[in-house]
N, C-alpha and C. Protein backbone atom coordinates (compact mmCIF):
# COMPACT_ATOMS: atom_id res chain seq x y z
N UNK A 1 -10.25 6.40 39.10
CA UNK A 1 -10.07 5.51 37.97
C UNK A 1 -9.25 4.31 38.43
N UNK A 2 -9.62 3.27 37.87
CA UNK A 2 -8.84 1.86 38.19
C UNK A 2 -7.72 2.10 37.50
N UNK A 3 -6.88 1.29 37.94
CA UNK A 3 -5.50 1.34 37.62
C UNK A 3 -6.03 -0.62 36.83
N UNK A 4 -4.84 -0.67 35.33
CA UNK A 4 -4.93 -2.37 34.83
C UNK A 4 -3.79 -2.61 35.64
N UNK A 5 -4.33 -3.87 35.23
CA UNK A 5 -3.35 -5.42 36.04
C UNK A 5 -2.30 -5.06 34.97
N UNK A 6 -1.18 -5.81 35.27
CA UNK A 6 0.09 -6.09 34.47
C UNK A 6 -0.69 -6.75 33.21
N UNK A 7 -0.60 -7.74 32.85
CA UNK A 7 -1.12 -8.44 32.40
C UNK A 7 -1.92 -7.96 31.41
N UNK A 8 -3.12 -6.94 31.72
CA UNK A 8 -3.84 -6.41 30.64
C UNK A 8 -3.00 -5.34 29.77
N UNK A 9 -2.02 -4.54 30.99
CA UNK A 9 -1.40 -3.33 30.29
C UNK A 9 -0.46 -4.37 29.42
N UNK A 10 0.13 -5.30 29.35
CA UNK A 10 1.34 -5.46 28.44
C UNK A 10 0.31 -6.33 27.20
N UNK A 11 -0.98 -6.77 27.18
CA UNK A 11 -2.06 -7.05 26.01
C UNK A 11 -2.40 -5.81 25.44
N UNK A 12 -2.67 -4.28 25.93
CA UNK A 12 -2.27 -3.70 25.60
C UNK A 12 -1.32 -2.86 25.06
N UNK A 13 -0.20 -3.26 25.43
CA UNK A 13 1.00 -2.25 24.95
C UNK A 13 1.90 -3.34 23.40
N UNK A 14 1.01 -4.51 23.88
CA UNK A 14 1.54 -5.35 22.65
C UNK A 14 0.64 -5.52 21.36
N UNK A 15 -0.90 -5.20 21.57
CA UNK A 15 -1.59 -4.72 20.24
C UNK A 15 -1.45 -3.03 19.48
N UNK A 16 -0.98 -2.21 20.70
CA UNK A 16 -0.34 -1.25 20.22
C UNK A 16 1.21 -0.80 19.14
N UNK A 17 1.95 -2.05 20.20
CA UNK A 17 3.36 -2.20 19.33
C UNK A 17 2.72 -2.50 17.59
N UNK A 18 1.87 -3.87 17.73
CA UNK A 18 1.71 -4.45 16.72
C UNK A 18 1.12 -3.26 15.49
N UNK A 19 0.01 -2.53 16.29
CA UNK A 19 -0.63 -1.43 15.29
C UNK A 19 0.35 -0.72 14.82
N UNK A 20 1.48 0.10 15.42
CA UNK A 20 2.45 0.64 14.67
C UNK A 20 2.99 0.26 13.75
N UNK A 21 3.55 -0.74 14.05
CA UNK A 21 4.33 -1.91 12.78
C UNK A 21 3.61 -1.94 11.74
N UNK A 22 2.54 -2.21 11.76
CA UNK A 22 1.64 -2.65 10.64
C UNK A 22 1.35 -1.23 9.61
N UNK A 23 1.21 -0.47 10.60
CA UNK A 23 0.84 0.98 9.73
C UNK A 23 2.43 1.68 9.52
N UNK A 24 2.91 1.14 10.03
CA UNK A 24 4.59 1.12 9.29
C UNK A 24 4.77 0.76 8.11
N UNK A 25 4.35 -0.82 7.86
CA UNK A 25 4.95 -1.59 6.92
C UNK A 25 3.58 -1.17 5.51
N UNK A 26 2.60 -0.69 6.24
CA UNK A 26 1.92 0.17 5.03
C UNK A 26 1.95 1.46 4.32
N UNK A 27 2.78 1.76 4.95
CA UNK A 27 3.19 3.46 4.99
C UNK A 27 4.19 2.95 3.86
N UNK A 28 5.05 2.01 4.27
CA UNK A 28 6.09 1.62 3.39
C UNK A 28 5.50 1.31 2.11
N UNK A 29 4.69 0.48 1.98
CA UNK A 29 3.92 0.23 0.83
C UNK A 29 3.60 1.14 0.16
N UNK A 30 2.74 2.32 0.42
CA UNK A 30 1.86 2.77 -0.04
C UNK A 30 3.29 3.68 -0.78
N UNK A 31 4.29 3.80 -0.28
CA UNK A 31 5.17 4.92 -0.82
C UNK A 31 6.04 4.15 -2.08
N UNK A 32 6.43 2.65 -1.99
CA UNK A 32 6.67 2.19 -3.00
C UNK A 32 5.84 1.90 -4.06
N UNK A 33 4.83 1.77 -4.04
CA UNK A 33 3.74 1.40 -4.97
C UNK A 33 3.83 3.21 -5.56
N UNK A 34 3.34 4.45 -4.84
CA UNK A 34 3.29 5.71 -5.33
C UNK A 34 4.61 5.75 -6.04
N UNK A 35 5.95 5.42 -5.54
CA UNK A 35 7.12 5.99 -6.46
C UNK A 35 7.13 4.91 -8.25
N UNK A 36 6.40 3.86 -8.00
CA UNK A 36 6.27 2.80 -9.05
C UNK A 36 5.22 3.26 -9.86
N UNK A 37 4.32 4.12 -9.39
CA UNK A 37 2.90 4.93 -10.27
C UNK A 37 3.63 5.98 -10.96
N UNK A 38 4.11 6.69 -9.97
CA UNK A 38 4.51 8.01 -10.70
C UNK A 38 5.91 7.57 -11.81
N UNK A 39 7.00 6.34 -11.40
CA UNK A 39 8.03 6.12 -12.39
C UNK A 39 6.86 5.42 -13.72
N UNK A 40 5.68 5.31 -13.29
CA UNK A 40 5.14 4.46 -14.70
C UNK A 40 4.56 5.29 -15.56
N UNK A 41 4.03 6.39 -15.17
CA UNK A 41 3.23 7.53 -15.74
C UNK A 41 4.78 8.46 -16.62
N UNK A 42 5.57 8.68 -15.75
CA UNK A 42 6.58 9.45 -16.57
C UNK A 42 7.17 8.69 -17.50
N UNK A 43 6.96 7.42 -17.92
CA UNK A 43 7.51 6.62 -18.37
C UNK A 43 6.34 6.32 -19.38
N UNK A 44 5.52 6.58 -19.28
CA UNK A 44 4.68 6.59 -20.96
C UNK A 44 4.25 7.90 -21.52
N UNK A 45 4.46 9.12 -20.34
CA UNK A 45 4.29 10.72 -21.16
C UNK A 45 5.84 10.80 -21.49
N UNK A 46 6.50 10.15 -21.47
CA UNK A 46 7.66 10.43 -22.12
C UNK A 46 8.10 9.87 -23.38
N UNK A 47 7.28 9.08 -23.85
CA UNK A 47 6.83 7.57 -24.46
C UNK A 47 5.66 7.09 -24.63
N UNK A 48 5.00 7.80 -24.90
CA UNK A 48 3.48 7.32 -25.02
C UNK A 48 3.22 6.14 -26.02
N UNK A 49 4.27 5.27 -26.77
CA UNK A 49 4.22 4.20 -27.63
C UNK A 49 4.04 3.61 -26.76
N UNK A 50 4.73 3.60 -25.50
CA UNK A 50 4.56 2.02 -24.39
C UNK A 50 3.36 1.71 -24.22
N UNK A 51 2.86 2.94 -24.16
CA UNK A 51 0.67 2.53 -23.77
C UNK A 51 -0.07 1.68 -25.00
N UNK A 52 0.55 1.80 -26.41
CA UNK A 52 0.17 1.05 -27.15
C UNK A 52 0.69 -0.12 -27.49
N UNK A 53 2.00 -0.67 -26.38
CA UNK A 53 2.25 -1.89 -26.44
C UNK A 53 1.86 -2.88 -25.57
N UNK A 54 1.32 -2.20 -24.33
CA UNK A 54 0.62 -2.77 -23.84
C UNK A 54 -0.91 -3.92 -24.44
N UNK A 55 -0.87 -4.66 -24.34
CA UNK A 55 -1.84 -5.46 -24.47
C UNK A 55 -3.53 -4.94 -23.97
N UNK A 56 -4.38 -4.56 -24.75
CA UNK A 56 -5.47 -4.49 -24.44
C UNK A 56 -6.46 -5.09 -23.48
N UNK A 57 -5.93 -6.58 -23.24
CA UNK A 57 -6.64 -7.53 -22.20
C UNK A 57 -5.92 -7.47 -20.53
N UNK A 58 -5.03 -7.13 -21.18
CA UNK A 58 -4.24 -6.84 -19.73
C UNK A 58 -4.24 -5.83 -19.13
N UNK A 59 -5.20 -4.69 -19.75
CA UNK A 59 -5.37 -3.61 -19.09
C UNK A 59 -7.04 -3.46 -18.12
N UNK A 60 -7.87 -4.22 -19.04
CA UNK A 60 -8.75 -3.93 -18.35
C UNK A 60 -8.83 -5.03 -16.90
N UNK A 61 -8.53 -6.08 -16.67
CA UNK A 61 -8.29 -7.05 -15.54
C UNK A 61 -7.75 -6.03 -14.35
N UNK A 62 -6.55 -5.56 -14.56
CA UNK A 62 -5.79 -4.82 -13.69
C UNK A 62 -6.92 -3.75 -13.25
N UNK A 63 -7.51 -2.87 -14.23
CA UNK A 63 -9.17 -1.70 -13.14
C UNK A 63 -9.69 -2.10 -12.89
N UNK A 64 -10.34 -3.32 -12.95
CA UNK A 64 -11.21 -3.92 -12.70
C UNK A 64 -10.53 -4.63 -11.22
N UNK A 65 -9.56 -4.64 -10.96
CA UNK A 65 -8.70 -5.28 -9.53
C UNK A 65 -8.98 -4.16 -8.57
N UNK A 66 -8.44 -2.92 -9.42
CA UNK A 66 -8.36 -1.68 -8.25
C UNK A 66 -9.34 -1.47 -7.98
N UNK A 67 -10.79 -1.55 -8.72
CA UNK A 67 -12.09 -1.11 -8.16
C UNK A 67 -11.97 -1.99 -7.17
N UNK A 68 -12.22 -3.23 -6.21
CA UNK A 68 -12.56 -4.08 -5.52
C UNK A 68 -12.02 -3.91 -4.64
């Protein structure tokens, strides 16, 4: 097996760095957005008036986002 040049290994080891980071900073996401779902859900079965203060037009825009 060939051995890479310098050069290619550190184009490699620097789209690698980058892939971590990124699936870092989504990992991060995905866990703030989940703790903001689940504080929103306990927060209208505890309260189920809030769901009817919500605005009707403003609900369907927002599913209509997540489908896409």
């Amino acid at each position: 097996m060939n051995s890479l040049d310098a050069t290619c290994y550190e184009k490699l080891r620097s789209i690698l760095d980058n892939s971590r980071e990124q699936v870092g900073l989504l990992q991060l996401q995905m866990e703030k957005n989940n703790t903001k779902y689940i504080s929103d859900f306990s927060d209208k079965i505890d309260n189920p008036m809030i769901c009817i203060q919500i605005p009707y037009e403003n609900i369907i825009p927002s599913t209509i986002k997540g489908k896409q």
